[in-house]
PDB file of N, CA and C in Angstrom:
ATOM      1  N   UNK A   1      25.479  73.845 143.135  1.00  0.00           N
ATOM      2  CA  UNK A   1      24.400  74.653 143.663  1.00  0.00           C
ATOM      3  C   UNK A   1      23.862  75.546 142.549  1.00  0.00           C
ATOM      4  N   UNK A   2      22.845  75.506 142.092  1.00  0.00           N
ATOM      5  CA  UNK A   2      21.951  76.676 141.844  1.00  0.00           C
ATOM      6  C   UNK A   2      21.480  78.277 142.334  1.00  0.00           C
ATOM      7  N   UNK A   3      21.987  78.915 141.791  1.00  0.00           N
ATOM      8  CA  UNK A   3      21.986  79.942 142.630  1.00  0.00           C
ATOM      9  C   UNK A   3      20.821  80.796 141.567  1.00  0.00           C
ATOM     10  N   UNK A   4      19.700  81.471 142.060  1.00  0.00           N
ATOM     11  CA  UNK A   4      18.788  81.989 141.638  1.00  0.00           C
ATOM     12  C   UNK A   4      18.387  83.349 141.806  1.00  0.00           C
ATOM     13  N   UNK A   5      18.469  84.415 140.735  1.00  0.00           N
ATOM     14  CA  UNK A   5      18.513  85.528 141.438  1.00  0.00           C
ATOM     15  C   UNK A   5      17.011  86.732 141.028  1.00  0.00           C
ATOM     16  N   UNK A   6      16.701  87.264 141.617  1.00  0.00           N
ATOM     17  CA  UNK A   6      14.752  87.960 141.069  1.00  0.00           C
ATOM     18  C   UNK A   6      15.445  89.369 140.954  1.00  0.00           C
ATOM     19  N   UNK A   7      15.328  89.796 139.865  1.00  0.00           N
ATOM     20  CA  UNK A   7      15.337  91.009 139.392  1.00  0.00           C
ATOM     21  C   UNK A   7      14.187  92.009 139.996  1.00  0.00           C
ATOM     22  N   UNK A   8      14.225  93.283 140.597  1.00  0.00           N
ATOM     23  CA  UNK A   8      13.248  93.385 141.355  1.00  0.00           C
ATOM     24  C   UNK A   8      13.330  95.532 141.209  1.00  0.00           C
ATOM     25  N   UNK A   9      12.129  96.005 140.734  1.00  0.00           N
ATOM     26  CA  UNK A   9      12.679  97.481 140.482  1.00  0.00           C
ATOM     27  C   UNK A   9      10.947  98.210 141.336  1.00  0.00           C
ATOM     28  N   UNK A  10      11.163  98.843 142.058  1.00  0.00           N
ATOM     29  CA  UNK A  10      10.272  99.811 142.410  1.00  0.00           C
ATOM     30  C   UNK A  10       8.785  98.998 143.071  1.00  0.00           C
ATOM     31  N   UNK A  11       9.319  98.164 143.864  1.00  0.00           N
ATOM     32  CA  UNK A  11       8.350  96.915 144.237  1.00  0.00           C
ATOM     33  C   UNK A  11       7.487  95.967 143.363  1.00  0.00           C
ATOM     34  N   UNK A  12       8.237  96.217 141.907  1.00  0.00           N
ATOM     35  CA  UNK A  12       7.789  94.731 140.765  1.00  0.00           C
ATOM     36  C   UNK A  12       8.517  93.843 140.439  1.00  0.00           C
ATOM     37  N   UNK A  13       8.558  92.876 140.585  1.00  0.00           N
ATOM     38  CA  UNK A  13       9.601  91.417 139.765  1.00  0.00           C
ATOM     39  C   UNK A  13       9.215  91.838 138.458  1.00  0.00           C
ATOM     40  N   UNK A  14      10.162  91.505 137.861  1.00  0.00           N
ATOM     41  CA  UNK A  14      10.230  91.527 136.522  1.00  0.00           C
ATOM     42  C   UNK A  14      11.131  90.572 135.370  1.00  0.00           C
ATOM     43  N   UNK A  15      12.065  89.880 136.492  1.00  0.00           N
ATOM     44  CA  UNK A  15      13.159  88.865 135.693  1.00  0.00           C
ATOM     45  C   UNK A  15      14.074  88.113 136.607  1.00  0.00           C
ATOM     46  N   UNK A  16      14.764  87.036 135.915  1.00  0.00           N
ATOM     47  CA  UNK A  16      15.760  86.573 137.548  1.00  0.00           C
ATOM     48  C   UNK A  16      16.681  85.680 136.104  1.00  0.00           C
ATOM     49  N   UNK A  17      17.379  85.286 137.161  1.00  0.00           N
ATOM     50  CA  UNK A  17      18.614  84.445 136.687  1.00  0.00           C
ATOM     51  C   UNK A  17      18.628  83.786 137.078  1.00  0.00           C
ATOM     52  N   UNK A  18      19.150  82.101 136.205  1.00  0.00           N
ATOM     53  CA  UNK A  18      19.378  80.719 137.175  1.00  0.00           C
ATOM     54  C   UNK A  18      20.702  80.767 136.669  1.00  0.00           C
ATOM     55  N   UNK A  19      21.637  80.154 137.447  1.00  0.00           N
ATOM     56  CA  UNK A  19      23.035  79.720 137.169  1.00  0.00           C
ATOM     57  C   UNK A  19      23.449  78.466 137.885  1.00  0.00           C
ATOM     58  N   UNK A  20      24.545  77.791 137.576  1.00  0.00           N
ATOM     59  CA  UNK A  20      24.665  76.431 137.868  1.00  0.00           C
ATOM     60  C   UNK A  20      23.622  75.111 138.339  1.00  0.00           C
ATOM     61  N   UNK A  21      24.259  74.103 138.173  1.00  0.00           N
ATOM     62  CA  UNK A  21      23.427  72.852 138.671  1.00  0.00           C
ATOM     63  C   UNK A  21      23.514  72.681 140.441  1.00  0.00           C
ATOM     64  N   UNK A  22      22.315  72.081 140.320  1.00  0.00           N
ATOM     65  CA  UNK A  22      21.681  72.005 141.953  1.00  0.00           C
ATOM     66  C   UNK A  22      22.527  70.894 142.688  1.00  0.00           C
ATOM     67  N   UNK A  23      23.182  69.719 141.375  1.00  0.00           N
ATOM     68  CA  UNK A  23      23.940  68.547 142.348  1.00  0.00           C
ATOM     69  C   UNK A  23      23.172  67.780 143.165  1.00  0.00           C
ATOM     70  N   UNK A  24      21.940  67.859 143.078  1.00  0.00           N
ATOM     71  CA  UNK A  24      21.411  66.956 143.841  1.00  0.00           C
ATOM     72  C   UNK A  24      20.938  65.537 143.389  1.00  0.00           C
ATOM     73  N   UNK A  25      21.394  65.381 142.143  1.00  0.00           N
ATOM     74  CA  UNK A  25      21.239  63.956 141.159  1.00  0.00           C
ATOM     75  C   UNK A  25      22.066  64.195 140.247  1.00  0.00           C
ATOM     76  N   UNK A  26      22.078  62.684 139.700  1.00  0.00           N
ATOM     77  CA  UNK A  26      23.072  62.493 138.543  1.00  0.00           C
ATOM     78  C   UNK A  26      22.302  63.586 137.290  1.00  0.00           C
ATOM     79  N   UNK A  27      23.349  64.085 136.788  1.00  0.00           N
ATOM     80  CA  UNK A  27      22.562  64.851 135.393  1.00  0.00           C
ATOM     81  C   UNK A  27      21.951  63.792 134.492  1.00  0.00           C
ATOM     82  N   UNK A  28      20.703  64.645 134.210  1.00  0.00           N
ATOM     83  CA  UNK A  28      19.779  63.575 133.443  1.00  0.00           C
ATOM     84  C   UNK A  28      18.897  63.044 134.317  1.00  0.00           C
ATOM     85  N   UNK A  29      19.097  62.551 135.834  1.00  0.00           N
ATOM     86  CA  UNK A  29      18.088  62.219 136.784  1.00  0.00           C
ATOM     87  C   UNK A  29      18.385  62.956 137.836  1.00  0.00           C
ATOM     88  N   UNK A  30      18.554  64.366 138.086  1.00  0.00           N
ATOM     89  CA  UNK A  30      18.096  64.849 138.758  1.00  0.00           C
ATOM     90  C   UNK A  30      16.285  66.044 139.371  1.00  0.00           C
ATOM     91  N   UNK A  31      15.797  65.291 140.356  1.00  0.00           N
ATOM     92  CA  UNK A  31      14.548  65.478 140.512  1.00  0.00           C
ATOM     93  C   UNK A  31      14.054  67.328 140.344  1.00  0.00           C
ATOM     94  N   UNK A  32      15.473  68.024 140.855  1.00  0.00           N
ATOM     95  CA  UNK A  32      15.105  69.008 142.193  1.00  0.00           C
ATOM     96  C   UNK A  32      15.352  69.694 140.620  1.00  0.00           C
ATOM     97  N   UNK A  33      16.796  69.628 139.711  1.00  0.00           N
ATOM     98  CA  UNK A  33      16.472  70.453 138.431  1.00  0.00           C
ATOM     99  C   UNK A  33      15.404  70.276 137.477  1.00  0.00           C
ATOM    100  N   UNK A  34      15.223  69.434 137.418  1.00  0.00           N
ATOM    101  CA  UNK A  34      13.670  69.065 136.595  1.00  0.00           C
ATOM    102  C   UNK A  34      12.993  70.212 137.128  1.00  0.00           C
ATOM    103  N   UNK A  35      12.712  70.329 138.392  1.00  0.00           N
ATOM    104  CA  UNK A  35      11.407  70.966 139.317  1.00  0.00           C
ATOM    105  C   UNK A  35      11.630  72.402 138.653  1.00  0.00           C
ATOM    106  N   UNK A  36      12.808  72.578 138.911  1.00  0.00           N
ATOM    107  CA  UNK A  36      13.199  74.125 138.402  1.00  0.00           C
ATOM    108  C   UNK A  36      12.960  74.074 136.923  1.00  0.00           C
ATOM    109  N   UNK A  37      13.736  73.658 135.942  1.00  0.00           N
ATOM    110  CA  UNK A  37      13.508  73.598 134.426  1.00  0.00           C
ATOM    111  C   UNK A  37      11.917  73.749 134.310  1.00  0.00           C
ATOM    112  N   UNK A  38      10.783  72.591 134.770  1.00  0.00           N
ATOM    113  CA  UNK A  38       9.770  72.883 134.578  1.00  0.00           C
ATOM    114  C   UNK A  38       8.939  74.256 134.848  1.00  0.00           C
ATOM    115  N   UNK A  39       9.507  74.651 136.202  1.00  0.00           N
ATOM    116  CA  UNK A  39       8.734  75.865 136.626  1.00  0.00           C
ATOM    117  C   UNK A  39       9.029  76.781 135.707  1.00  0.00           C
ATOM    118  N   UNK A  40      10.136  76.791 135.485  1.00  0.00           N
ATOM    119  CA  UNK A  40      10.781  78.211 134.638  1.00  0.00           C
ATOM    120  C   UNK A  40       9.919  78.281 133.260  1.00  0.00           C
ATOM    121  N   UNK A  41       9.763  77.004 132.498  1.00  0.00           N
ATOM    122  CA  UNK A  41       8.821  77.104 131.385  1.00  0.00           C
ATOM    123  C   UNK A  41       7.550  77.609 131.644  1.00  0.00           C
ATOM    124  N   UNK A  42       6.993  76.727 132.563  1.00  0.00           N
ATOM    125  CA  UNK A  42       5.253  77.094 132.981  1.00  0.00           C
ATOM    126  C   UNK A  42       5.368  79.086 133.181  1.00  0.00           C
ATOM    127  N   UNK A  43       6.136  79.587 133.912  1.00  0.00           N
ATOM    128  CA  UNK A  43       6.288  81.166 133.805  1.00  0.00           C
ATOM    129  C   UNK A  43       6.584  81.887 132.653  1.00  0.00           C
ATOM    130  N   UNK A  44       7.529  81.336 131.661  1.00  0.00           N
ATOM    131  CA  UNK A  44       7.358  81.805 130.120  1.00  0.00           C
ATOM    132  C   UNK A  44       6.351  81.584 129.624  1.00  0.00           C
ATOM    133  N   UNK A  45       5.894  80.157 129.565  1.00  0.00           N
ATOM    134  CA  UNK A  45       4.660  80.257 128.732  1.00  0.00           C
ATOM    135  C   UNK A  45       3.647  81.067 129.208  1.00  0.00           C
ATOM    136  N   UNK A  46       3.237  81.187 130.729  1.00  0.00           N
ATOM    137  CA  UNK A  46       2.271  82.229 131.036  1.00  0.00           C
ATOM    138  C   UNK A  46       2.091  83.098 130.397  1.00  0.00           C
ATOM    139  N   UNK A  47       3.609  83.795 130.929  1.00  0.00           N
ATOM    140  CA  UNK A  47       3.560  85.188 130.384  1.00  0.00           C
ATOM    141  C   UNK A  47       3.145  85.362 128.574  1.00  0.00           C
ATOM    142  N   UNK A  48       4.076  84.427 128.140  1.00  0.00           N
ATOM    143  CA  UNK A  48       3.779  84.858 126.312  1.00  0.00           C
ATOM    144  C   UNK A  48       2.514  83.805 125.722  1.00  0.00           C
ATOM    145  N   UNK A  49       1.653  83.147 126.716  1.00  0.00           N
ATOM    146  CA  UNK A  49       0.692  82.760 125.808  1.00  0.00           C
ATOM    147  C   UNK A  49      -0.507  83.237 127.011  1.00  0.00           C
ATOM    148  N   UNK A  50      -0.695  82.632 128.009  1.00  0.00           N
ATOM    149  CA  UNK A  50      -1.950  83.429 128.723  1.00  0.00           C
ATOM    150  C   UNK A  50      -1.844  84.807 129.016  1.00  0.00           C
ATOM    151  N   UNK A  51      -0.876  85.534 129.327  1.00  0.00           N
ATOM    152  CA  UNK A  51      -0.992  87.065 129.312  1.00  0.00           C
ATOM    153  C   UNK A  51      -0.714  87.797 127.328  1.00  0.00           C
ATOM    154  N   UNK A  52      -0.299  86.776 126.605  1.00  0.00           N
ATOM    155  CA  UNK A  52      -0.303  87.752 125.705  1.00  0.00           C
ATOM    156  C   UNK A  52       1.326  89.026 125.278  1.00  0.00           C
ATOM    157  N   UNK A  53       1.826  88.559 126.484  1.00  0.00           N
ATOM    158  CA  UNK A  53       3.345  89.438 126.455  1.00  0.00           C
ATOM    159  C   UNK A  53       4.135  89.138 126.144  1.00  0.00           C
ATOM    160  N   UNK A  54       5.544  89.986 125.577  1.00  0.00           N
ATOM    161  CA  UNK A  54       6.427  89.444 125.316  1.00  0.00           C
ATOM    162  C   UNK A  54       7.497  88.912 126.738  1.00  0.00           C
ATOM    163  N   UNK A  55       8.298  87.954 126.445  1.00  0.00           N
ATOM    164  CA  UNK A  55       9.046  87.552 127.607  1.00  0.00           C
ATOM    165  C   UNK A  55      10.676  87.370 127.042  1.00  0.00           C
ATOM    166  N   UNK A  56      11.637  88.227 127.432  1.00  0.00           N
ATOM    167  CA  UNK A  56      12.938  87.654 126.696  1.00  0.00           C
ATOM    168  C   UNK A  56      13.272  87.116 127.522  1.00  0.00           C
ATOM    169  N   UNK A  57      13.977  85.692 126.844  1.00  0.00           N
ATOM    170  CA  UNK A  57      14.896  85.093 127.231  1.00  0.00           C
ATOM    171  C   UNK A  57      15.837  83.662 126.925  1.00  0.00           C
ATOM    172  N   UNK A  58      16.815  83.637 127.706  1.00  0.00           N
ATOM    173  CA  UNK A  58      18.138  82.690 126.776  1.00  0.00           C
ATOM    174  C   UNK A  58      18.227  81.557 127.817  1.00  0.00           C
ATOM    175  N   UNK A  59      18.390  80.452 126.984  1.00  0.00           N
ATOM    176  CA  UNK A  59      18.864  79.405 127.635  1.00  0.00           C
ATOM    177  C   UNK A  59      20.356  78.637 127.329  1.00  0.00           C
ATOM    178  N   UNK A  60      21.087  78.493 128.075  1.00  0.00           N
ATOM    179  CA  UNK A  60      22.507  78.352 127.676  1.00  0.00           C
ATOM    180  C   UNK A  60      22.610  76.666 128.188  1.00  0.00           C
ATOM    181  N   UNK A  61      22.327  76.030 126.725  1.00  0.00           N
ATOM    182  CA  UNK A  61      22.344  74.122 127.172  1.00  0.00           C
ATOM    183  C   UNK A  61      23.414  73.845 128.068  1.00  0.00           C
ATOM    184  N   UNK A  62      24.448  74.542 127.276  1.00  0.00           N
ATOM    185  CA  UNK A  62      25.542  74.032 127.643  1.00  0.00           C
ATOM    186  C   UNK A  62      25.957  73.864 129.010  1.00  0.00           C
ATOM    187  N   UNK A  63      25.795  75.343 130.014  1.00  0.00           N
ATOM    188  CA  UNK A  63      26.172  75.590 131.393  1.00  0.00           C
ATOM    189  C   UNK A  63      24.589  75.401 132.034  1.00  0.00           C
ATOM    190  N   UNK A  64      23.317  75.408 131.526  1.00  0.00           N
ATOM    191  CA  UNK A  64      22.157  75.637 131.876  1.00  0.00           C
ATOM    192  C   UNK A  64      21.748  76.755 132.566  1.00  0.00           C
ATOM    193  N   UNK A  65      22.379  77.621 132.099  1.00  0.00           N
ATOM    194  CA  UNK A  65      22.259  78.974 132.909  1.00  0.00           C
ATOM    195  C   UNK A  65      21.019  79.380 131.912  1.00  0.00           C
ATOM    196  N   UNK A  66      20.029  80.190 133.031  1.00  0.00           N
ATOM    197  CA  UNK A  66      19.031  80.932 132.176  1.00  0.00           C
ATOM    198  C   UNK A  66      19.250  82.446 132.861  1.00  0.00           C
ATOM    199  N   UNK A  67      18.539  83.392 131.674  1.00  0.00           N
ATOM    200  CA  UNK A  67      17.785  84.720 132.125  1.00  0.00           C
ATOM    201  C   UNK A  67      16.516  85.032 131.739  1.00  0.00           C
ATOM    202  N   UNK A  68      15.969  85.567 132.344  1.00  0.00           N
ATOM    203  CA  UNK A  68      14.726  85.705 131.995  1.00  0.00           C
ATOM    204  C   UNK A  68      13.832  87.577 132.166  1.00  0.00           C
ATOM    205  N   UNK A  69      13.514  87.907 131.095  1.00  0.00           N
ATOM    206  CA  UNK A  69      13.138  89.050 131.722  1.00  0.00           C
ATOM    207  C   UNK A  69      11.570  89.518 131.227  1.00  0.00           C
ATOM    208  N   UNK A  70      10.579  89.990 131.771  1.00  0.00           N
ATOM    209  CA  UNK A  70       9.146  90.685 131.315  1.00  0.00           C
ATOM    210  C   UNK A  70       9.110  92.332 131.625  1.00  0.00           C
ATOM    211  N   UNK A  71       9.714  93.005 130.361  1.00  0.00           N
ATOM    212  CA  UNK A  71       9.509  94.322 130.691  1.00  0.00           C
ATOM    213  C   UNK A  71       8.156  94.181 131.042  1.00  0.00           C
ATOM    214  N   UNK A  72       7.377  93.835 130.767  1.00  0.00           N
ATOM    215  CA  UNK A  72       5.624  93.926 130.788  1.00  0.00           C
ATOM    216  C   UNK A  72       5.371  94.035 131.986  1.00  0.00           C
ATOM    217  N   UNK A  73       6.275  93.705 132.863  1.00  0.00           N
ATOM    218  CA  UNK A  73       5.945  93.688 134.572  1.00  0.00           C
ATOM    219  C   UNK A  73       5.628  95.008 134.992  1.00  0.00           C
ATOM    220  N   UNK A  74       6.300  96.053 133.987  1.00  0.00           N
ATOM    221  CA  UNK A  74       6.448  97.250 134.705  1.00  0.00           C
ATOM    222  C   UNK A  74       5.869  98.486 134.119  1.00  0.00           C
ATOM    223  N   UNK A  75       5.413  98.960 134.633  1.00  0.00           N
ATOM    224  CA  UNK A  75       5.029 100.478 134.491  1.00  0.00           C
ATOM    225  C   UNK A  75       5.680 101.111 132.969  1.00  0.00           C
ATOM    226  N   UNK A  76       6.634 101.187 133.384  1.00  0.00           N
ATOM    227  CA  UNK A  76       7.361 101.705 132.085  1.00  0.00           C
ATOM    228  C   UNK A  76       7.046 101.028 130.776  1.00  0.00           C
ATOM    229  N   UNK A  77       6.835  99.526 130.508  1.00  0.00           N
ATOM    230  CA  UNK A  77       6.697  99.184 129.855  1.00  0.00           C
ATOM    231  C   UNK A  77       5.471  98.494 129.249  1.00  0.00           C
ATOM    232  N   UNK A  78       4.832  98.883 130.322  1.00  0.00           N
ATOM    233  CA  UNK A  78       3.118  97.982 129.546  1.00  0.00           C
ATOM    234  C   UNK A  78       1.954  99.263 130.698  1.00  0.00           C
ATOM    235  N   UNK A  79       1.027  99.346 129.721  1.00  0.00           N
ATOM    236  CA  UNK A  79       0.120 100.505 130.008  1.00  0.00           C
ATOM    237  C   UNK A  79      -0.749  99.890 130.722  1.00  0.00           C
ATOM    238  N   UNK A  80      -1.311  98.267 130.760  1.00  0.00           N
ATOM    239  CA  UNK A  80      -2.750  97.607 131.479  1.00  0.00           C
ATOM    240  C   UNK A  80      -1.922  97.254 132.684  1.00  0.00           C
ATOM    241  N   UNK A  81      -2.580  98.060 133.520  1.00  0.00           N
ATOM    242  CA  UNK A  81      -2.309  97.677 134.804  1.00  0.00           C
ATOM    243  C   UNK A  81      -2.273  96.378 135.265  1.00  0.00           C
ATOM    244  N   UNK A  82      -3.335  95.829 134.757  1.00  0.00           N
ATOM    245  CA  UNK A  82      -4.081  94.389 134.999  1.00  0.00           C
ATOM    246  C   UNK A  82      -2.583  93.399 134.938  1.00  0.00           C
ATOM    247  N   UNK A  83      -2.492  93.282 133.520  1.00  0.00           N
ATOM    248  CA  UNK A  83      -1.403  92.579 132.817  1.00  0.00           C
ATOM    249  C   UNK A  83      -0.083  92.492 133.724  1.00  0.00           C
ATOM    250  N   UNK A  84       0.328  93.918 133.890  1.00  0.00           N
ATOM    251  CA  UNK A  84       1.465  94.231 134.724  1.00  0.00           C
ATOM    252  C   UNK A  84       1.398  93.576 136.000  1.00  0.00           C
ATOM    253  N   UNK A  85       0.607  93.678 137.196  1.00  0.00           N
ATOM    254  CA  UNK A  85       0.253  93.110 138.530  1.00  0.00           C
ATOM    255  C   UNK A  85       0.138  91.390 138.376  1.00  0.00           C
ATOM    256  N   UNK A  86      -0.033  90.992 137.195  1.00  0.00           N
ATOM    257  CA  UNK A  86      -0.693  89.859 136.513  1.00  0.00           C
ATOM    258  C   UNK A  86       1.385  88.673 136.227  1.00  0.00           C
ATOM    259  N   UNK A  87       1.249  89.824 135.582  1.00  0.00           N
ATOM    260  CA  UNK A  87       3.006  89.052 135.103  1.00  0.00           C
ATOM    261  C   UNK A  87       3.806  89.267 136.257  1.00  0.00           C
ATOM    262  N   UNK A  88       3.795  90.465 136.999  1.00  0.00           N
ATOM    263  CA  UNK A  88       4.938  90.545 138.153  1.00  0.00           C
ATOM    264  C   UNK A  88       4.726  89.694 139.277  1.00  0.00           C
ATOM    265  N   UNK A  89       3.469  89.490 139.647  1.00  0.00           N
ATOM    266  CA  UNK A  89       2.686  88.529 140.282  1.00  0.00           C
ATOM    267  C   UNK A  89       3.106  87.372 140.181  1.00  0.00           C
ATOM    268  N   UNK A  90       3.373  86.745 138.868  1.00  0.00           N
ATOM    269  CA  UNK A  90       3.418  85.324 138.210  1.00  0.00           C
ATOM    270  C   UNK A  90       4.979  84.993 139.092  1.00  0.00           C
ATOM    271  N   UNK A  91       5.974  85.970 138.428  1.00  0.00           N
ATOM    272  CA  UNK A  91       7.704  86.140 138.945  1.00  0.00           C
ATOM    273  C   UNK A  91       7.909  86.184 140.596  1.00  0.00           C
ATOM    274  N   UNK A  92       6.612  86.887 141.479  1.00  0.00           N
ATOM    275  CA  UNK A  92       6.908  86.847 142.454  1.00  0.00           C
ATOM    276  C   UNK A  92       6.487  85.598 143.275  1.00  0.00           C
ATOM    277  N   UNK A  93       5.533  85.066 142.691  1.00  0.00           N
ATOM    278  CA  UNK A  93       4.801  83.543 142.972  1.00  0.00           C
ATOM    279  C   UNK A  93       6.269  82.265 143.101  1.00  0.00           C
ATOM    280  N   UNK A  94       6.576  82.560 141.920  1.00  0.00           N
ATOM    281  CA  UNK A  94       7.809  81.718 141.953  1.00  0.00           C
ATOM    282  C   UNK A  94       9.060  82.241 142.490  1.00  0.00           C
ATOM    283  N   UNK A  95       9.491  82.812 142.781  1.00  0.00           N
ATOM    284  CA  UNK A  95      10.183  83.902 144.078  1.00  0.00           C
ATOM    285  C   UNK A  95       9.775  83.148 145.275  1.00  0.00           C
ATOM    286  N   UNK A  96       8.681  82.919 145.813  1.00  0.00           N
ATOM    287  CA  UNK A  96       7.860  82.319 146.829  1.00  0.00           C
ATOM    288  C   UNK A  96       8.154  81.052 146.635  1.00  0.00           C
ATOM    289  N   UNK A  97       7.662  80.748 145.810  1.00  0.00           N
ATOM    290  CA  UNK A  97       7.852  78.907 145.713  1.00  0.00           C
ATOM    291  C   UNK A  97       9.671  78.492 145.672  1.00  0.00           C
ATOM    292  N   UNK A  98      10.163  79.275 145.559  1.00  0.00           N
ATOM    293  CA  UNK A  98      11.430  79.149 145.388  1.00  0.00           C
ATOM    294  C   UNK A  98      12.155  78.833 146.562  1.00  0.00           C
ATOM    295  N   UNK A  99      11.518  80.000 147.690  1.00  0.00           N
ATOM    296  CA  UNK A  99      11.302  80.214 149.067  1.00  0.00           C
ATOM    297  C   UNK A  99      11.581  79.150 149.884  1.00  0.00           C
ATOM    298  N   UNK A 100      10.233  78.405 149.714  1.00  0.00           N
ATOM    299  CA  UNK A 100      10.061  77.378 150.389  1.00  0.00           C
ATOM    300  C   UNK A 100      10.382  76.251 150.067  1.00  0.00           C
ATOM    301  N   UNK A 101      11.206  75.767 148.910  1.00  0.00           N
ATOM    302  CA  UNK A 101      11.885  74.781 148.610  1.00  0.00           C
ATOM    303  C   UNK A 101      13.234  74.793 148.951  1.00  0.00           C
ATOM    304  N   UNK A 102      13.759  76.246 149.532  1.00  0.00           N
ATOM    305  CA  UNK A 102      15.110  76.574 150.421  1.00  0.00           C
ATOM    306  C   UNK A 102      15.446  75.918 151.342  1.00  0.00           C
ATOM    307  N   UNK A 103      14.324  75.861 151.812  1.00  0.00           N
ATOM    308  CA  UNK A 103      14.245  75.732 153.222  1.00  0.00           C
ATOM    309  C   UNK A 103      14.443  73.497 153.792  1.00  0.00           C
ATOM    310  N   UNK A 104      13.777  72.764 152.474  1.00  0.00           N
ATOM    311  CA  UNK A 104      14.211  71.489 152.666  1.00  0.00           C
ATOM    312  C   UNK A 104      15.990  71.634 151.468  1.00  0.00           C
ATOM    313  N   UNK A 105      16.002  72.270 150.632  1.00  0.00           N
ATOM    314  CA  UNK A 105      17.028  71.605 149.699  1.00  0.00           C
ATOM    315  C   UNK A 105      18.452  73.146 149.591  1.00  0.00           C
ATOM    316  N   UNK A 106      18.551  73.726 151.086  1.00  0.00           N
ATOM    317  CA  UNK A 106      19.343  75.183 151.061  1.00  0.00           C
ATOM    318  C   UNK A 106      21.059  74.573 151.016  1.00  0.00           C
ATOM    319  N   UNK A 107      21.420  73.109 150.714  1.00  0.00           N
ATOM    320  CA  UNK A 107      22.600  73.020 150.278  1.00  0.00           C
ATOM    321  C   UNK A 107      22.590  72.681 148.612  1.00  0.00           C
ATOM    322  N   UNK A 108      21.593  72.775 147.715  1.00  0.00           N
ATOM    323  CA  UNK A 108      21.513  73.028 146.699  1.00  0.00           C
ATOM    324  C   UNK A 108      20.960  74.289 145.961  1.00  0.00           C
ATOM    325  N   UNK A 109      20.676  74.860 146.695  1.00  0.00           N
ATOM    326  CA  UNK A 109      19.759  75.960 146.103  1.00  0.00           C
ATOM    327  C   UNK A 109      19.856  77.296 147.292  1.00  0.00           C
ATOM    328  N   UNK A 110      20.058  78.615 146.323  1.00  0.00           N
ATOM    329  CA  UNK A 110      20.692  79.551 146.699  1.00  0.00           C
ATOM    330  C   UNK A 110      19.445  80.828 146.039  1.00  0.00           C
ATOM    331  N   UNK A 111      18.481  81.308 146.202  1.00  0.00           N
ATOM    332  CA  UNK A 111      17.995  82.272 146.118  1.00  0.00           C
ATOM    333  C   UNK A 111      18.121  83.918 146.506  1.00  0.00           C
ATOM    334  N   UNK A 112      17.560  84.744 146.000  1.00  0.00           N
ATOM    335  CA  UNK A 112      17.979  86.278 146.280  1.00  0.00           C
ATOM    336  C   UNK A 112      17.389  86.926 145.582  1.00  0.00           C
ATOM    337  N   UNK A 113      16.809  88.365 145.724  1.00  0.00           N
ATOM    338  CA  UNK A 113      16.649  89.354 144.968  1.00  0.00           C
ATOM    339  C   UNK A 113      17.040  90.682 145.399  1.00  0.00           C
ATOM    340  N   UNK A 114      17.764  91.003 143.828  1.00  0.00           N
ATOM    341  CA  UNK A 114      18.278  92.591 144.448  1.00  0.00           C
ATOM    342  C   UNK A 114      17.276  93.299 143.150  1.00  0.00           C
ATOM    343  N   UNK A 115      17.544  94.571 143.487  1.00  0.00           N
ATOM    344  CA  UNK A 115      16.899  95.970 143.208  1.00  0.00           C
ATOM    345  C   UNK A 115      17.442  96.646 141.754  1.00  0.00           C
ATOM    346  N   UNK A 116      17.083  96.388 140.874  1.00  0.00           N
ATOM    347  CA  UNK A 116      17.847  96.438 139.709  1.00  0.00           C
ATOM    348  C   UNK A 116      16.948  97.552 138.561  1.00  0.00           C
ATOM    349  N   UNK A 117      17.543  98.561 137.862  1.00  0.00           N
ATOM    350  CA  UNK A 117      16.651  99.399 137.139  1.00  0.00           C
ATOM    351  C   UNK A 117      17.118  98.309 135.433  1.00  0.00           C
ATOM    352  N   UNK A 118      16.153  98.576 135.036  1.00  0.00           N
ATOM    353  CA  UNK A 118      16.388  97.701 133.231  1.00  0.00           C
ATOM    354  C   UNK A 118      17.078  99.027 132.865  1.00  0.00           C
TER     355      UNK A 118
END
């Protein structure tokens, strides 16, 4: 199982965590991690090439665990409002989409967000 978690401070996303495999295919052909691997890129690249921000984060081949974080989401850390509503937006979109892929594949996939200060 995949367990997925949204970093979440003062009503902005700002970062999440993936940990383990989903098991729902052989590694190498599984559909449902692909889906995830891909999404997770398309949200980095957003953030650090169409918004312009920085985005940290690690990918661990080995266990495939990721983190991901956009101070830029937040107040504290980025002054254009725009940008900020823009990137936290992006994290909460996929939060959502995450959502509703629970709901057909919830013996592989484990979502959540808690309340976390950086």
């Amino acid at each position: 199982m995949t367990t997925i978690t949204f970093y979440k401070t003062d009503g902005f996303y700002y970062g999440f965590e993936e940990k383990g495999h989903t098991g729902y295919g052989e590694s190498g052909d599984d559909v449902l991690c692909a889906a995830l691997s891909s999404m997770t890129m398309f949200l980095i690249n957003a953030i650090e090439v169409s918004y312009a921000a920085r985005v940290d984060y690690t990918i661990d081949e080995k266990t495939t665990d990721i983190r991901v974080i956009a101070k830029s989401a937040l107040p504290k850390y980025e002054s254009d409002e725009k940008k900020q509503y823009a990137i936290s937006g992006l994290i909460q979109a996929y939060f959502y989409q995450l959502m509703d892929m629970v709901e057909d594949y919830y013996e592989f996939l484990d979502v959540k967000t808690v309340e976390r200060e950086i």
